[in-house]
PDB file of N, CA and C in Angstrom:
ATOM      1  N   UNK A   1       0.851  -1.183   0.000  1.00  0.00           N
ATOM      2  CA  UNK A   1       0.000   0.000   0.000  1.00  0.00           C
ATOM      3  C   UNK A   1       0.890   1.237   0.000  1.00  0.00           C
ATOM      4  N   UNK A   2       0.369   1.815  -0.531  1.00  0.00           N
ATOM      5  CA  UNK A   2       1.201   3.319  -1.098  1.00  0.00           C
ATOM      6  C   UNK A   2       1.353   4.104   0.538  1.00  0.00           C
ATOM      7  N   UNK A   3       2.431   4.155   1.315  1.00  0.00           N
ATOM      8  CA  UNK A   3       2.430   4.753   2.387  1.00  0.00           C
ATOM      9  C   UNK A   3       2.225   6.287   2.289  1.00  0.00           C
ATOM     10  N   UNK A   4       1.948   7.415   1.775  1.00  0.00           N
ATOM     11  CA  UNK A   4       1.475   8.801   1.341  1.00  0.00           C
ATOM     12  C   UNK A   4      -0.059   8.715   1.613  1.00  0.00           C
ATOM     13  N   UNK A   5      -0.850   7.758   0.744  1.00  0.00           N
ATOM     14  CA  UNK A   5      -1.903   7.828   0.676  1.00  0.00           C
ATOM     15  C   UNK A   5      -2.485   7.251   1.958  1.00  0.00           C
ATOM     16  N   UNK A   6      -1.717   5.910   2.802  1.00  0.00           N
ATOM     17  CA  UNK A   6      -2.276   5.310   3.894  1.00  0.00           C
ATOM     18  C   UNK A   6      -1.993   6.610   4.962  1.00  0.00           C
ATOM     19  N   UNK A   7      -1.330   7.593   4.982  1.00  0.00           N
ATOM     20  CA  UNK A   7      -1.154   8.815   6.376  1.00  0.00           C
ATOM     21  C   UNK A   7      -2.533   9.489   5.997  1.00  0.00           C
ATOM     22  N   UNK A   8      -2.419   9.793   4.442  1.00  0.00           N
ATOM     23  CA  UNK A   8      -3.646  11.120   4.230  1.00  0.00           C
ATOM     24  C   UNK A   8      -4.861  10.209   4.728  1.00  0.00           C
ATOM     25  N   UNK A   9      -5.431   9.267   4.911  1.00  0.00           N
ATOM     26  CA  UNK A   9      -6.441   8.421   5.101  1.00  0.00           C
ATOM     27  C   UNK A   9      -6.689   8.571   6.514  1.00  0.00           C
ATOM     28  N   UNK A  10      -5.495   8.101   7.330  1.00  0.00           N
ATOM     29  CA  UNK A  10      -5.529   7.613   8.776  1.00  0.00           C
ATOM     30  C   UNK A  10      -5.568   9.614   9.656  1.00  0.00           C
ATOM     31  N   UNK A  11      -4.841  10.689   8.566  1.00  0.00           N
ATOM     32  CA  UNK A  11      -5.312  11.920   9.169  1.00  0.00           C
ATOM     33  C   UNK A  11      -6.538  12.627   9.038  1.00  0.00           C
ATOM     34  N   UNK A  12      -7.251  12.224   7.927  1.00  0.00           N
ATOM     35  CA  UNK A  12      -8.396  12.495   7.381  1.00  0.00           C
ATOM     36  C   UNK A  12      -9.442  11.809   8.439  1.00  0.00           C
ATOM     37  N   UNK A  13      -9.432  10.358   8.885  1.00  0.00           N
ATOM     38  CA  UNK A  13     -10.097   9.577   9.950  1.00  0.00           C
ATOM     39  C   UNK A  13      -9.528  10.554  11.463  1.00  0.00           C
ATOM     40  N   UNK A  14      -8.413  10.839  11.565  1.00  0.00           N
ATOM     41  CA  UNK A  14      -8.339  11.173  13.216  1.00  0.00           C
ATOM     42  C   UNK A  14      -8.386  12.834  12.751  1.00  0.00           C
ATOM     43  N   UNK A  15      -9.100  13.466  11.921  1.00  0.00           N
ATOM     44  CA  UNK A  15      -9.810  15.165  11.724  1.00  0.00           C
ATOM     45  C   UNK A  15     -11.164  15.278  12.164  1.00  0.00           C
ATOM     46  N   UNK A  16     -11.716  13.938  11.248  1.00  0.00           N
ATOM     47  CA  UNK A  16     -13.586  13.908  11.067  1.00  0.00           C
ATOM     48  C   UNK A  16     -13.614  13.112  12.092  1.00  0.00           C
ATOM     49  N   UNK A  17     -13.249  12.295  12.662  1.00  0.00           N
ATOM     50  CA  UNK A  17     -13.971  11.410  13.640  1.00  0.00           C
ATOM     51  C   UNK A  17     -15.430  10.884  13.065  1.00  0.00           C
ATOM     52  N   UNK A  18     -15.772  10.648  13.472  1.00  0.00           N
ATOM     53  CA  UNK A  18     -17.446   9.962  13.470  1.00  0.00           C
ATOM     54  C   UNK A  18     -17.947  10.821  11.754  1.00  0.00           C
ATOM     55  N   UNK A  19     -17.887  11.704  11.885  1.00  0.00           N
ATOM     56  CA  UNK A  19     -18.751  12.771  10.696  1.00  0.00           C
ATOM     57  C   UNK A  19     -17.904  12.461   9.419  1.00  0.00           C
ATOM     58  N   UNK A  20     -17.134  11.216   9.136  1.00  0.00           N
ATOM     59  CA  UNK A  20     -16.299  11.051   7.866  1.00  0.00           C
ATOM     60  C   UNK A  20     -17.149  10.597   6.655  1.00  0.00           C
ATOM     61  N   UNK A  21     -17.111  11.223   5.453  1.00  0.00           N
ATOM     62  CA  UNK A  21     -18.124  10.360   4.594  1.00  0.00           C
ATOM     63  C   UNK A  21     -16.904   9.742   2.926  1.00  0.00           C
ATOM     64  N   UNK A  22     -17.573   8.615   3.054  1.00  0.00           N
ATOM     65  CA  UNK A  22     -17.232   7.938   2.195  1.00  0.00           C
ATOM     66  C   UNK A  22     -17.116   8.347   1.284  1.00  0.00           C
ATOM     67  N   UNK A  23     -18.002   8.940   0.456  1.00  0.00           N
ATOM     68  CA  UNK A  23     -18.001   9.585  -0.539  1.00  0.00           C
ATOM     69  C   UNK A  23     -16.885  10.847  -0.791  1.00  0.00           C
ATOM     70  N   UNK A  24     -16.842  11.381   0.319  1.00  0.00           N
ATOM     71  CA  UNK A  24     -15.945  12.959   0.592  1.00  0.00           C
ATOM     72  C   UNK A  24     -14.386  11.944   0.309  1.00  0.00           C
ATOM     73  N   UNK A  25     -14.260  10.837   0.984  1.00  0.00           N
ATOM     74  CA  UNK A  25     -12.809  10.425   0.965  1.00  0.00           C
ATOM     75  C   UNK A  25     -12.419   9.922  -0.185  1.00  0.00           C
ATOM     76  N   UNK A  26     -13.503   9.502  -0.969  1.00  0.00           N
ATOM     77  CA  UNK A  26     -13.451   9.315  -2.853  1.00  0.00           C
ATOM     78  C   UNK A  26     -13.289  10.656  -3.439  1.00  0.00           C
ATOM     79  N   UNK A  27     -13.838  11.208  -3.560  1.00  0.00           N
ATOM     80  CA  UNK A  27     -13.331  12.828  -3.690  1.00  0.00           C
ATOM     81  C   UNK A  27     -12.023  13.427  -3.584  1.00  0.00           C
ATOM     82  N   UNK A  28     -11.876  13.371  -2.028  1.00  0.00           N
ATOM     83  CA  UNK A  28     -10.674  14.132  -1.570  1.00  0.00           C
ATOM     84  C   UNK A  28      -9.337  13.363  -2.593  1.00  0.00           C
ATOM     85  N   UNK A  29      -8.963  12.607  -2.256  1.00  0.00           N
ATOM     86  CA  UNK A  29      -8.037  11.823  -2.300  1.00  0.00           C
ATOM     87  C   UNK A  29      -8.238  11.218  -3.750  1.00  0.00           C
ATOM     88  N   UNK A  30      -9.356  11.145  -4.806  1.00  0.00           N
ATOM     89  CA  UNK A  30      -9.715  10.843  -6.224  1.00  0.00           C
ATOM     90  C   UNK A  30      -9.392   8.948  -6.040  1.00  0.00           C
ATOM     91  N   UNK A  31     -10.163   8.482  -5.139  1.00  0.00           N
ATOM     92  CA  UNK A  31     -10.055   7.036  -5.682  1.00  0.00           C
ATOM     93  C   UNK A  31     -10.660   6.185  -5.630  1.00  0.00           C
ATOM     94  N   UNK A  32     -10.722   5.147  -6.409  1.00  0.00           N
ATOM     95  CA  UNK A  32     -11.893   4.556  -6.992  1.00  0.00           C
ATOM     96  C   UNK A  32     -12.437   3.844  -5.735  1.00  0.00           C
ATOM     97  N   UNK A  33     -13.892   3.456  -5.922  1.00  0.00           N
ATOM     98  CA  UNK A  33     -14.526   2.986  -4.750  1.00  0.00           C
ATOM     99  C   UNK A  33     -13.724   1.690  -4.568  1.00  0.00           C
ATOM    100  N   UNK A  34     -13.081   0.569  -5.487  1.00  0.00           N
ATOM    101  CA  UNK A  34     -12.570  -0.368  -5.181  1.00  0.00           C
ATOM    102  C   UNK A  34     -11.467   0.023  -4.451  1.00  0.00           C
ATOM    103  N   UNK A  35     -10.311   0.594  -5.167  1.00  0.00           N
ATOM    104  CA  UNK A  35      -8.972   1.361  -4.469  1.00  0.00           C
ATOM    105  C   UNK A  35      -9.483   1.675  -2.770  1.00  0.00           C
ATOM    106  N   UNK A  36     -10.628   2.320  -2.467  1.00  0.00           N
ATOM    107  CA  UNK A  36     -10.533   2.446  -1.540  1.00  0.00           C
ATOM    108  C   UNK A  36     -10.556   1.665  -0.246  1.00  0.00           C
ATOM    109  N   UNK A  37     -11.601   0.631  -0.538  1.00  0.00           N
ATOM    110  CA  UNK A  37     -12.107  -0.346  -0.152  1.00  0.00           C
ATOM    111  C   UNK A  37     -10.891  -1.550   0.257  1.00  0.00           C
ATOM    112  N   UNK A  38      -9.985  -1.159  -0.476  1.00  0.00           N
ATOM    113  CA  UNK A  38      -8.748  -2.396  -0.388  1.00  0.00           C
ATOM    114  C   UNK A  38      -8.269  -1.408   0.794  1.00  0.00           C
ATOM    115  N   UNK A  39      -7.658  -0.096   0.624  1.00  0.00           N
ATOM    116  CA  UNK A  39      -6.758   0.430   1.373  1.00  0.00           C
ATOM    117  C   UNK A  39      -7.556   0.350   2.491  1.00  0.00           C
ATOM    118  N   UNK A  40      -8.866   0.272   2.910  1.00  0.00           N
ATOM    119  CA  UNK A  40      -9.116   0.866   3.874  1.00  0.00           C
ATOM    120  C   UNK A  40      -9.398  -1.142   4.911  1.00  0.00           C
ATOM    121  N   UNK A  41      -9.395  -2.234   4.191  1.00  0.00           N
ATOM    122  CA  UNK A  41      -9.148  -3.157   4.788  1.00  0.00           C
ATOM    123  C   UNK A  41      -7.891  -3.458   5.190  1.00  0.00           C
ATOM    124  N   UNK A  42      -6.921  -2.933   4.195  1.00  0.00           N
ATOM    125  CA  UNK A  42      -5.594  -2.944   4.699  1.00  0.00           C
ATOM    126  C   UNK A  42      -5.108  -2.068   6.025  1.00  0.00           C
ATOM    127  N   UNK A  43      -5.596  -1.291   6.183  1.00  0.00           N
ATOM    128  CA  UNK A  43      -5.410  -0.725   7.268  1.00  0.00           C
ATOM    129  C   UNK A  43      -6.205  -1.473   8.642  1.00  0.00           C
ATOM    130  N   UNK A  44      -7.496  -1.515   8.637  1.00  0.00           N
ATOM    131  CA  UNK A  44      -7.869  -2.724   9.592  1.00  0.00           C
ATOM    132  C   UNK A  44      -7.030  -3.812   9.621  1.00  0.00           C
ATOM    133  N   UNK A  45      -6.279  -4.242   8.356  1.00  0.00           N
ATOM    134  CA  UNK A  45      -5.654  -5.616   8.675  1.00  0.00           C
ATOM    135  C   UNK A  45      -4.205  -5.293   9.464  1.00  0.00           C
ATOM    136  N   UNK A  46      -3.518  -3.941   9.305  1.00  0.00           N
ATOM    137  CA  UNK A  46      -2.618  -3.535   9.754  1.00  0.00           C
ATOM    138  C   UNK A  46      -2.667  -2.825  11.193  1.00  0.00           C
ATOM    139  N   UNK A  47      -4.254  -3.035  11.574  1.00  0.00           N
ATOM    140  CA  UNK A  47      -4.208  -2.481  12.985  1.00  0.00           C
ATOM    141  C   UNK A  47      -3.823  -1.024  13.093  1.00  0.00           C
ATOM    142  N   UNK A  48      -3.906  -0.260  12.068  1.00  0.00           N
ATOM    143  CA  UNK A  48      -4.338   1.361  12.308  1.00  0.00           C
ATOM    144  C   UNK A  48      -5.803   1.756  12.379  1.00  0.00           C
ATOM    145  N   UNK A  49      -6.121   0.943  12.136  1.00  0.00           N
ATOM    146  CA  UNK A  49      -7.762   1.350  11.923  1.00  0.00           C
ATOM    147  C   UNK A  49      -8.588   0.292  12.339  1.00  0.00           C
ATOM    148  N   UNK A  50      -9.400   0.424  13.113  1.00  0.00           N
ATOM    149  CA  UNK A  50     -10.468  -0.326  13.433  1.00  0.00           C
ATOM    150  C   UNK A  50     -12.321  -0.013  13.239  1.00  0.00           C
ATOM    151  N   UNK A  51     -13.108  -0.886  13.105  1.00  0.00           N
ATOM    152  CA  UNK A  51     -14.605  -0.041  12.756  1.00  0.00           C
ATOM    153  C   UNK A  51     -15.219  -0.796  14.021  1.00  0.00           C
ATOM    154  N   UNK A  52     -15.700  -0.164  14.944  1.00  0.00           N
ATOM    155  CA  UNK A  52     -16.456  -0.265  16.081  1.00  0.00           C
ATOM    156  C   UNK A  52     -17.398   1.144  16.036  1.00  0.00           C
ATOM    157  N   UNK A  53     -19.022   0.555  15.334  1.00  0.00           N
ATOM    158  CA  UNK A  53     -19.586   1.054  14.828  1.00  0.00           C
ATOM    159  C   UNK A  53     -19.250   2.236  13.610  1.00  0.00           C
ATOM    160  N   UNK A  54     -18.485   2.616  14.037  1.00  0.00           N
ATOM    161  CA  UNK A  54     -17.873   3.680  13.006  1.00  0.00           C
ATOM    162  C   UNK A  54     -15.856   3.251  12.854  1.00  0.00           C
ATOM    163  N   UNK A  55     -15.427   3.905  11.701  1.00  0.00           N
ATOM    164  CA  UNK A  55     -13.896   3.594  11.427  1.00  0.00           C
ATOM    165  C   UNK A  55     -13.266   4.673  12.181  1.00  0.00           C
ATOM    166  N   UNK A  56     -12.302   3.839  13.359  1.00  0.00           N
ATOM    167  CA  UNK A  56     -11.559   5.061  14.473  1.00  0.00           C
ATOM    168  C   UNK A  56     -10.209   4.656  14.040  1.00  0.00           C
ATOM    169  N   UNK A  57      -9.295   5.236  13.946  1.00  0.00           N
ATOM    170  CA  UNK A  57      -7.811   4.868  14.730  1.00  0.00           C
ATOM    171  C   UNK A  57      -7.951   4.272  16.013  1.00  0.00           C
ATOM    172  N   UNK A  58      -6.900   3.372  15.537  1.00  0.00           N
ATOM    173  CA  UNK A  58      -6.201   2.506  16.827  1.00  0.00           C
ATOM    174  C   UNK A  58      -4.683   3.277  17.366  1.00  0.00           C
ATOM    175  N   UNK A  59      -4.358   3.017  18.273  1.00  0.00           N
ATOM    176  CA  UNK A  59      -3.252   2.977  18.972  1.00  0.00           C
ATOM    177  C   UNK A  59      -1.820   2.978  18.234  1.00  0.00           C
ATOM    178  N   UNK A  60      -2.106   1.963  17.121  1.00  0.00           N
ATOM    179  CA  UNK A  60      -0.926   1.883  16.226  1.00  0.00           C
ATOM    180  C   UNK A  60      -1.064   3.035  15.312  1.00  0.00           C
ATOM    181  N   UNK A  61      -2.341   3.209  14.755  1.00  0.00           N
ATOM    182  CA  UNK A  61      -2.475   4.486  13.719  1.00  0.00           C
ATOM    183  C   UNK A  61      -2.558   5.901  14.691  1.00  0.00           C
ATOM    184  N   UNK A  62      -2.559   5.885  15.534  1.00  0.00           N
ATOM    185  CA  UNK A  62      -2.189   7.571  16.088  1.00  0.00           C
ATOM    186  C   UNK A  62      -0.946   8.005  16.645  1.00  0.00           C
ATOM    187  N   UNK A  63      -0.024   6.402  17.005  1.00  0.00           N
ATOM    188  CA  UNK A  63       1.305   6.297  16.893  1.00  0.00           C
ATOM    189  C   UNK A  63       2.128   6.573  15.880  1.00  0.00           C
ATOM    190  N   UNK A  64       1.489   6.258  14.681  1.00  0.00           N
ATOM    191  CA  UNK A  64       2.015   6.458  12.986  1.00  0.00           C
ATOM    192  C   UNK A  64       1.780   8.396  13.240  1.00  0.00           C
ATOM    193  N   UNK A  65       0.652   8.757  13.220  1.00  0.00           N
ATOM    194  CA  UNK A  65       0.629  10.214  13.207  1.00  0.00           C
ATOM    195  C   UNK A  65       1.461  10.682  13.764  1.00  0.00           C
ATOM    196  N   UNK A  66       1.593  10.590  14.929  1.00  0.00           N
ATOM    197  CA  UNK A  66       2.082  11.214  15.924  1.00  0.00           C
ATOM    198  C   UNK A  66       4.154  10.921  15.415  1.00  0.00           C
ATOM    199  N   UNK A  67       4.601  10.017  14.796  1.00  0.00           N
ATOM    200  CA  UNK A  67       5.853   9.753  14.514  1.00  0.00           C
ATOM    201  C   UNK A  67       6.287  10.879  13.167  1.00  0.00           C
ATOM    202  N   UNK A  68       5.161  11.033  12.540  1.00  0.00           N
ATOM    203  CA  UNK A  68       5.531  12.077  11.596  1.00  0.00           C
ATOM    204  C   UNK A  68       5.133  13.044  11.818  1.00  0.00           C
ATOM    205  N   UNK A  69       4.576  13.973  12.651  1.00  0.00           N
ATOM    206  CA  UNK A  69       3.999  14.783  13.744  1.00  0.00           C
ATOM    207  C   UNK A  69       2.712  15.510  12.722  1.00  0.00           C
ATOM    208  N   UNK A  70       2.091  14.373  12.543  1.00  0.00           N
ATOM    209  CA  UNK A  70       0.272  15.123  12.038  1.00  0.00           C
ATOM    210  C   UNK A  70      -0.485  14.652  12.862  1.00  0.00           C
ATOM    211  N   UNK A  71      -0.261  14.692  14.275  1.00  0.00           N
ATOM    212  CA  UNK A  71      -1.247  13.752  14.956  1.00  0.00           C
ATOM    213  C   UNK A  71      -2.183  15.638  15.477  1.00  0.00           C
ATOM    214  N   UNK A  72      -1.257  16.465  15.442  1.00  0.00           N
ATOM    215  CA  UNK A  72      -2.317  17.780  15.839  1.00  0.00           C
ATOM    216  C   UNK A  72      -2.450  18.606  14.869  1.00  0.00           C
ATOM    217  N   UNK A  73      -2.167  18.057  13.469  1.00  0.00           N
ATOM    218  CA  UNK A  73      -2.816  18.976  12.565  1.00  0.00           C
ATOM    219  C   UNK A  73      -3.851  18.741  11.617  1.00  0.00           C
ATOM    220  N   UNK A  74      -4.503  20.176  11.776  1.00  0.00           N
ATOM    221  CA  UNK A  74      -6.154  20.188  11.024  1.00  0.00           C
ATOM    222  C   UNK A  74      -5.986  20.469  10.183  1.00  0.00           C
ATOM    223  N   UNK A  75      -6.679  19.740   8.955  1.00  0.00           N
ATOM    224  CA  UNK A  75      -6.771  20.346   7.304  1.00  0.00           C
ATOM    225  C   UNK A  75      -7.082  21.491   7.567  1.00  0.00           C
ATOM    226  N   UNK A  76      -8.146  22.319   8.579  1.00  0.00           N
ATOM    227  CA  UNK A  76      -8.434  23.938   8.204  1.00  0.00           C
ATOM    228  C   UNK A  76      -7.954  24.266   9.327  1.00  0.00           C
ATOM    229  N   UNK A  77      -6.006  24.349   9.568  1.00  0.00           N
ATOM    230  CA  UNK A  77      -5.492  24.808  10.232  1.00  0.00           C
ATOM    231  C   UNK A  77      -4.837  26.168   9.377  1.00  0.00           C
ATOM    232  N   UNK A  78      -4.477  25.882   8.269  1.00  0.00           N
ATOM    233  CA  UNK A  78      -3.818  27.038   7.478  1.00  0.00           C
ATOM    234  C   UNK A  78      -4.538  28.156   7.476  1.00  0.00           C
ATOM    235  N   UNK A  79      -5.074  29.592   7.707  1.00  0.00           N
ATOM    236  CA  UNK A  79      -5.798  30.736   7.224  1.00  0.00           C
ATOM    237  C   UNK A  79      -4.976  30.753   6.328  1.00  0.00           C
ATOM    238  N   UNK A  80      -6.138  31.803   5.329  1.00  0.00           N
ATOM    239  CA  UNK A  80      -5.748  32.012   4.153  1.00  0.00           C
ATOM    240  C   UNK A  80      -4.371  33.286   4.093  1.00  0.00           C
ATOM    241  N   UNK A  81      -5.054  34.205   4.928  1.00  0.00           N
ATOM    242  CA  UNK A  81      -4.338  35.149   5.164  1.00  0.00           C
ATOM    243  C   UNK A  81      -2.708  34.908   5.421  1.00  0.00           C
ATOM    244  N   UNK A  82      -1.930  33.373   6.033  1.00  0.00           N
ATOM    245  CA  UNK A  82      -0.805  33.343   6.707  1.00  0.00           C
ATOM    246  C   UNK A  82      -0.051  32.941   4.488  1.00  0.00           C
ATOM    247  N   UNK A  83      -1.227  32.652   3.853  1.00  0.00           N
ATOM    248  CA  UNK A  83      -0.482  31.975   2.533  1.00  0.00           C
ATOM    249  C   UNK A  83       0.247  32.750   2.267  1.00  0.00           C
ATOM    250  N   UNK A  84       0.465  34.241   2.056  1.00  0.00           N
ATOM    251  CA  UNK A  84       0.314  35.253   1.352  1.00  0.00           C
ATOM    252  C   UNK A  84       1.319  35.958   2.447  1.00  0.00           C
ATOM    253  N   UNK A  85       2.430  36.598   1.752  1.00  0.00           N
ATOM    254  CA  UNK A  85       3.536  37.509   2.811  1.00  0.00           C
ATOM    255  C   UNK A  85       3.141  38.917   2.337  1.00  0.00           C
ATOM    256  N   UNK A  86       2.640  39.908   1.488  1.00  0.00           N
ATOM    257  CA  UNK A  86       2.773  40.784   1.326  1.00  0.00           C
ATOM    258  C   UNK A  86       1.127  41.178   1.046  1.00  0.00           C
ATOM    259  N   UNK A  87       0.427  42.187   1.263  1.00  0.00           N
ATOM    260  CA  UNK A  87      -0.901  42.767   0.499  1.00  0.00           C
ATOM    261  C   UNK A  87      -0.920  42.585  -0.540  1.00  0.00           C
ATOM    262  N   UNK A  88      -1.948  41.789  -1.143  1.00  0.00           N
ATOM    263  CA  UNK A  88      -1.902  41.422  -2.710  1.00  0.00           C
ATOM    264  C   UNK A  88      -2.099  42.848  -3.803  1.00  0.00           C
ATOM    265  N   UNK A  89      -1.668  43.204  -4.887  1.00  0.00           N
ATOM    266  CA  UNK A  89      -1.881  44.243  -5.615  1.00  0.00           C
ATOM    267  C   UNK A  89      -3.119  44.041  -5.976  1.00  0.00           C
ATOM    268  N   UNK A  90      -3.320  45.249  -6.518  1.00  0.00           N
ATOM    269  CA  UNK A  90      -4.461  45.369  -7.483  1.00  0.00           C
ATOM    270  C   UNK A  90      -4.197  44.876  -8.901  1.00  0.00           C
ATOM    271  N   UNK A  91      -4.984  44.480  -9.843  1.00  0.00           N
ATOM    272  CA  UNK A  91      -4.801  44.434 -11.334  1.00  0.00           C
ATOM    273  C   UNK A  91      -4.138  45.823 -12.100  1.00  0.00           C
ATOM    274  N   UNK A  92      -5.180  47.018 -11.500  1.00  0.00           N
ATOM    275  CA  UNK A  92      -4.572  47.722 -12.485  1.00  0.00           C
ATOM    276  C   UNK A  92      -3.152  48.571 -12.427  1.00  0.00           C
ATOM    277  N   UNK A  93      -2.440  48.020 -10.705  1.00  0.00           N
ATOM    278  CA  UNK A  93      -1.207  48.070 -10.717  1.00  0.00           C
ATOM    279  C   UNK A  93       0.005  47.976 -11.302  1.00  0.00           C
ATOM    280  N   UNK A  94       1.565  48.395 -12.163  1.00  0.00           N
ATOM    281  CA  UNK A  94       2.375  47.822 -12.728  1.00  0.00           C
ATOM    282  C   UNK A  94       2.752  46.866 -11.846  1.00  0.00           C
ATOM    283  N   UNK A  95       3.695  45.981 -11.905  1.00  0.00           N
ATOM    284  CA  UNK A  95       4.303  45.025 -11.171  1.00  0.00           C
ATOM    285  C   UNK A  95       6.015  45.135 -11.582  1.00  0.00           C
ATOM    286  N   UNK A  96       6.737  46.178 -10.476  1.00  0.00           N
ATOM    287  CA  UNK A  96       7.809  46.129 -10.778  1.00  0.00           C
ATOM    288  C   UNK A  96       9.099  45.333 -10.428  1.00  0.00           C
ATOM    289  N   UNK A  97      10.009  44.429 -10.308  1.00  0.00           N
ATOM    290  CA  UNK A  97      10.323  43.412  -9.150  1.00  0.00           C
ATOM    291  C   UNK A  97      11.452  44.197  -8.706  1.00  0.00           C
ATOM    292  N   UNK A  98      12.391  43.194  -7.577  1.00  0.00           N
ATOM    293  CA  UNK A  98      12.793  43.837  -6.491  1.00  0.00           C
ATOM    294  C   UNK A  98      14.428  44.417  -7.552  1.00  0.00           C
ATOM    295  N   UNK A  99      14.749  45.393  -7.077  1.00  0.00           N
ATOM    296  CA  UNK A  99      16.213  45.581  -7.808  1.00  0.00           C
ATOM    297  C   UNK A  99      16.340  46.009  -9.113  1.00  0.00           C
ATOM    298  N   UNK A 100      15.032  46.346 -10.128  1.00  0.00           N
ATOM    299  CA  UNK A 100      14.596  46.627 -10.898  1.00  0.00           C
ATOM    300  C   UNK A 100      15.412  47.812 -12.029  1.00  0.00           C
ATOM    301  N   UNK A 101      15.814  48.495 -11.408  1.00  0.00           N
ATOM    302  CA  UNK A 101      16.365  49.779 -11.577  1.00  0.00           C
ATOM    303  C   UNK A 101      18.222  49.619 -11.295  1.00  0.00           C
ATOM    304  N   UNK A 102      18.795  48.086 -10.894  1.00  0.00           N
ATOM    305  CA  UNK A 102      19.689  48.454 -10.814  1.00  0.00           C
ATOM    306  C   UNK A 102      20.447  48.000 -12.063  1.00  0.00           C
ATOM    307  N   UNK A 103      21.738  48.779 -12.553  1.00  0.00           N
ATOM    308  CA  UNK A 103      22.206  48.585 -13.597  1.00  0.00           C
ATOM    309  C   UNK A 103      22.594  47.290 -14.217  1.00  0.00           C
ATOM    310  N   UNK A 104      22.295  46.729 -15.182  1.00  0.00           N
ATOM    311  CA  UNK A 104      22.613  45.488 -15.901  1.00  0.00           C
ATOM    312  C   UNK A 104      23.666  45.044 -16.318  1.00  0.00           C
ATOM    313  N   UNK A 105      24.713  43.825 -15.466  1.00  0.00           N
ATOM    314  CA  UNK A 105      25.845  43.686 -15.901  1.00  0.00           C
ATOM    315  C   UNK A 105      25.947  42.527 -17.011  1.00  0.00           C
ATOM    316  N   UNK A 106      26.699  42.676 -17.990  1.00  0.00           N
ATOM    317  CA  UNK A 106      27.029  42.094 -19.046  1.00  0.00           C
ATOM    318  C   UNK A 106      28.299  41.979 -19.525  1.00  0.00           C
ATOM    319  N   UNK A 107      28.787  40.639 -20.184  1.00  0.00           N
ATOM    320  CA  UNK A 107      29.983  40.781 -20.767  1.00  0.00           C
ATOM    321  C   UNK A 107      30.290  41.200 -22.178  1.00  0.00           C
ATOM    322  N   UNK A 108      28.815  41.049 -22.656  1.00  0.00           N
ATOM    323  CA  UNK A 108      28.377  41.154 -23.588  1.00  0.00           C
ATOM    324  C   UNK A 108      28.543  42.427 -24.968  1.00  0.00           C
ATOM    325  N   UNK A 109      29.437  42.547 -25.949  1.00  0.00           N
ATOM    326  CA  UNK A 109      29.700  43.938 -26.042  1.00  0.00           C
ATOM    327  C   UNK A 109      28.727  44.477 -27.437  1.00  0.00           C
TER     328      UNK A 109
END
């Protein structure tokens, strides 16, 4: 099993808890209802995941998080605002870059 896709699964399960939908994790992640269906027995068979009434992490899968340290991060932890270092321009702004104006060296004659 593709270990990338088995973390995004097992962080996606310890985000939603209980409120996870099947459908959303075909979506998110783009994979086929079979694809999923394998990965997600493989993980029960690997003891990250267990379904007692609903699919929780186990002990081993919040150990896995926690070793690559996503065990405390939320998909809507990022604001948008932190993406972005500077006030975005306007369109009908020029866009001049940094150093712009300083003289052009060349060997070139």
């Amino acid at each position: 099993m593709d270990k990338y896709k088995t973390v995004m699964i097992l962080h996606y399960f310890n985000n939603v808890r209980a409120s996870y939908s099947y459908n959303e994790l075909l979506m998110l992640f783009g994979f086929q209802k079979e694809q999923l269906d394998l990965m997600l027995e493989e993980l029960l068979k690997a003891d990250m995941l267990k379904l007692d009434q609903y699919f929780k992490l186990t002990d081993k899968g919040l150990d896995e998080l926690k070793r690559i340290n996503l065990l405390e991060v939320d998909y809507d932890s990022v604001d948008e605002e932190e993406i972005f270092t500077q006030t975005p321009m306007s369109f009908t702004e020029v866009y001049i870059p940094k150093r712009f104006d300083k003289k052009f060296k060349s060997n070139i004659i």
